[in-house]
C-alpha atoms as a PDB file:
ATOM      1  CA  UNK A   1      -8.984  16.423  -8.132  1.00  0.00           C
ATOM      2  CA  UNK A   2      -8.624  16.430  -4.478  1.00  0.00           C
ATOM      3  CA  UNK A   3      -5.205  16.963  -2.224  1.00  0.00           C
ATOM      4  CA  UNK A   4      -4.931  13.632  -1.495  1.00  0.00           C
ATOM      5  CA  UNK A   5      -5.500  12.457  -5.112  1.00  0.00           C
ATOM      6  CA  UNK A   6      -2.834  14.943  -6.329  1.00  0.00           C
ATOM      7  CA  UNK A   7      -0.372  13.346  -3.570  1.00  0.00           C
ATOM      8  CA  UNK A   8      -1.343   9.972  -4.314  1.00  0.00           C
ATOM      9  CA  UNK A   9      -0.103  10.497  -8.046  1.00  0.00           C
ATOM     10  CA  UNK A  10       2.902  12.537  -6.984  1.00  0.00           C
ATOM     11  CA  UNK A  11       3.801   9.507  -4.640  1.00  0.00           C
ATOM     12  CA  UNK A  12       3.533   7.167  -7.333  1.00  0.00           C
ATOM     13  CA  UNK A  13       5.667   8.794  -9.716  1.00  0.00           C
ATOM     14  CA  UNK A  14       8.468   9.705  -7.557  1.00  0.00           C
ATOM     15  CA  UNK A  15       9.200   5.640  -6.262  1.00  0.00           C
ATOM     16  CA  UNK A  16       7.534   4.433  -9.866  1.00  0.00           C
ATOM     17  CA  UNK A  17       4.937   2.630  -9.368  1.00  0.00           C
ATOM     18  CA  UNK A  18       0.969   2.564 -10.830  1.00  0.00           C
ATOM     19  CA  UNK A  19      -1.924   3.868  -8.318  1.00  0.00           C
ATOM     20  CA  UNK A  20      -4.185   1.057 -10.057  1.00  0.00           C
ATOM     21  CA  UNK A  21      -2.039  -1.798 -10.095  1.00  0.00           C
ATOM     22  CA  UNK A  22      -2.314  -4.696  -7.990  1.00  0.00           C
ATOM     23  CA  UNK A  23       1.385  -5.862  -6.492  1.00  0.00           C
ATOM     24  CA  UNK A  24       1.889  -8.849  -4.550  1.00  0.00           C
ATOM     25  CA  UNK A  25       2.840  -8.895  -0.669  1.00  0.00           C
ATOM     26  CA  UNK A  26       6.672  -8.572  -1.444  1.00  0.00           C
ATOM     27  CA  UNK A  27       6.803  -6.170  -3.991  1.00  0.00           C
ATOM     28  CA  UNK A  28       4.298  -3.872  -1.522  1.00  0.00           C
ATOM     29  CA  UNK A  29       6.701  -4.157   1.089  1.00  0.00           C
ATOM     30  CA  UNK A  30       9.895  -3.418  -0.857  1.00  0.00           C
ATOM     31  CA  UNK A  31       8.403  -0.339  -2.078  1.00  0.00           C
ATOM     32  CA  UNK A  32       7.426   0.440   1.091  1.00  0.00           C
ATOM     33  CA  UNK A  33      10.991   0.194   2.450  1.00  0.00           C
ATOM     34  CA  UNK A  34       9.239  -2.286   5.375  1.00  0.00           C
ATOM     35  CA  UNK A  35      10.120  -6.032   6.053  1.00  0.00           C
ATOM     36  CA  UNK A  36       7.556  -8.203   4.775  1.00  0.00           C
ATOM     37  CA  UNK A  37       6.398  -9.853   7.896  1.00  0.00           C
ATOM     38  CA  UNK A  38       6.007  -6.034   9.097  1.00  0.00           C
ATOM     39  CA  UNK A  39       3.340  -5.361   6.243  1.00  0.00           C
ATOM     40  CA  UNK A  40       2.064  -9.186   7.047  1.00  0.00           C
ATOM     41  CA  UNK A  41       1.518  -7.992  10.819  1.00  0.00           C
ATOM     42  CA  UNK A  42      -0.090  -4.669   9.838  1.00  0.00           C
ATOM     43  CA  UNK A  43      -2.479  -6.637   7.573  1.00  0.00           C
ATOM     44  CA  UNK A  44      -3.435  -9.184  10.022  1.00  0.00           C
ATOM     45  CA  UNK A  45      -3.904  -6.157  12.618  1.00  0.00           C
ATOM     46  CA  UNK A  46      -6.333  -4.938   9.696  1.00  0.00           C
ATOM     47  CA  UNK A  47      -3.709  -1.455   9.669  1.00  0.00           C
ATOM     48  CA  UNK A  48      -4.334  -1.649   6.108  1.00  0.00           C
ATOM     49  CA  UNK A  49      -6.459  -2.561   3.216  1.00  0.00           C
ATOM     50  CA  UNK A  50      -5.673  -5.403   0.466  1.00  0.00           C
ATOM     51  CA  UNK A  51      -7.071  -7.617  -2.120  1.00  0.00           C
ATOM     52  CA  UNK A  52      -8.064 -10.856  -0.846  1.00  0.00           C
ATOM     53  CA  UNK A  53      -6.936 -13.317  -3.677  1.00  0.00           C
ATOM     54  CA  UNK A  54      -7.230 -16.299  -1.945  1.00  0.00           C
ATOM     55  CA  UNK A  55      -5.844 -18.276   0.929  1.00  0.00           C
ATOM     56  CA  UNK A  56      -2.172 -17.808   0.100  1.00  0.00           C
ATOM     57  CA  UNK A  57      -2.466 -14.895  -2.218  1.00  0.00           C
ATOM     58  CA  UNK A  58      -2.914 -11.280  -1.103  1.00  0.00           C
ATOM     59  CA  UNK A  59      -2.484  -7.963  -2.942  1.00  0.00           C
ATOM     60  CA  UNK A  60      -2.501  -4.454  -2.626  1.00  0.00           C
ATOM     61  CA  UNK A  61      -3.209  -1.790  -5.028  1.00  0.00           C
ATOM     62  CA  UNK A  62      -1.172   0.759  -6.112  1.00  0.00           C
ATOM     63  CA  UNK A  63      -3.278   3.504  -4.235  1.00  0.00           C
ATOM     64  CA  UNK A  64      -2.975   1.457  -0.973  1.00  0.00           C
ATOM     65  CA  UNK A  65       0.964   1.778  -0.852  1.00  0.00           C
ATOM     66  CA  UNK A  66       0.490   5.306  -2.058  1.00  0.00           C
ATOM     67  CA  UNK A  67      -1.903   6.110   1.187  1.00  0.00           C
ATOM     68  CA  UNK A  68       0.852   4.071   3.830  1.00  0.00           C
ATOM     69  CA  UNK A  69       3.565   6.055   2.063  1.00  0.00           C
ATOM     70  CA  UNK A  70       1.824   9.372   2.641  1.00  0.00           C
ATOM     71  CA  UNK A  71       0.432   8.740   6.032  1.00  0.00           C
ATOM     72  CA  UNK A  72       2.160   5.775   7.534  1.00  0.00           C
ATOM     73  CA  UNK A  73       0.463   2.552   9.111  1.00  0.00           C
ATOM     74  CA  UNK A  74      -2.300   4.549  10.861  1.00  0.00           C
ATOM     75  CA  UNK A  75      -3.409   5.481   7.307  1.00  0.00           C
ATOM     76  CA  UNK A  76      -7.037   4.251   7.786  1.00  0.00           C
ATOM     77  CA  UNK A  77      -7.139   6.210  11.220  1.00  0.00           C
ATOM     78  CA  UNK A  78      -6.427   9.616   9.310  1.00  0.00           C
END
């Protein structure tokens, strides 16, 4: 297991929350601690990854709050 793995899981345990989970756009953002047209904008910007559920339904995993916890919105650009 890598560093960022390790972090990942450390992340996830500490605000409660499963790295393999999918959570919808609102509970993302309240875990985040970020308005949710803030996590809207950074998804429309492409700033970070989701799961495409359909027009009106987007998702993010568990790992993909875990990586904008640990390294912020410029998460992809680390």
């Amino acid at each position: 297991m890598d560093e960022l793995d390790t972090m990942r899981e450390g992340v996830a345990k500490e605000y409660g929350f499963a790295l393999y989970r999918r959570y919808s756009e609102k509970q993302a953002a309240h875990l985040l601690g970020i308005d949710l047209t803030t996590l809207k904008r950074w998804r429309r910007a492409g700033k970070t990854p989701y799961v495409n559920l359909g027009p009106r339904k987007k998702q993010y995993l568990g790992t993909h709050i875990a990586d904008m916890m640990i390294k912020g919105a410029d998460w992809h650009e680390a």
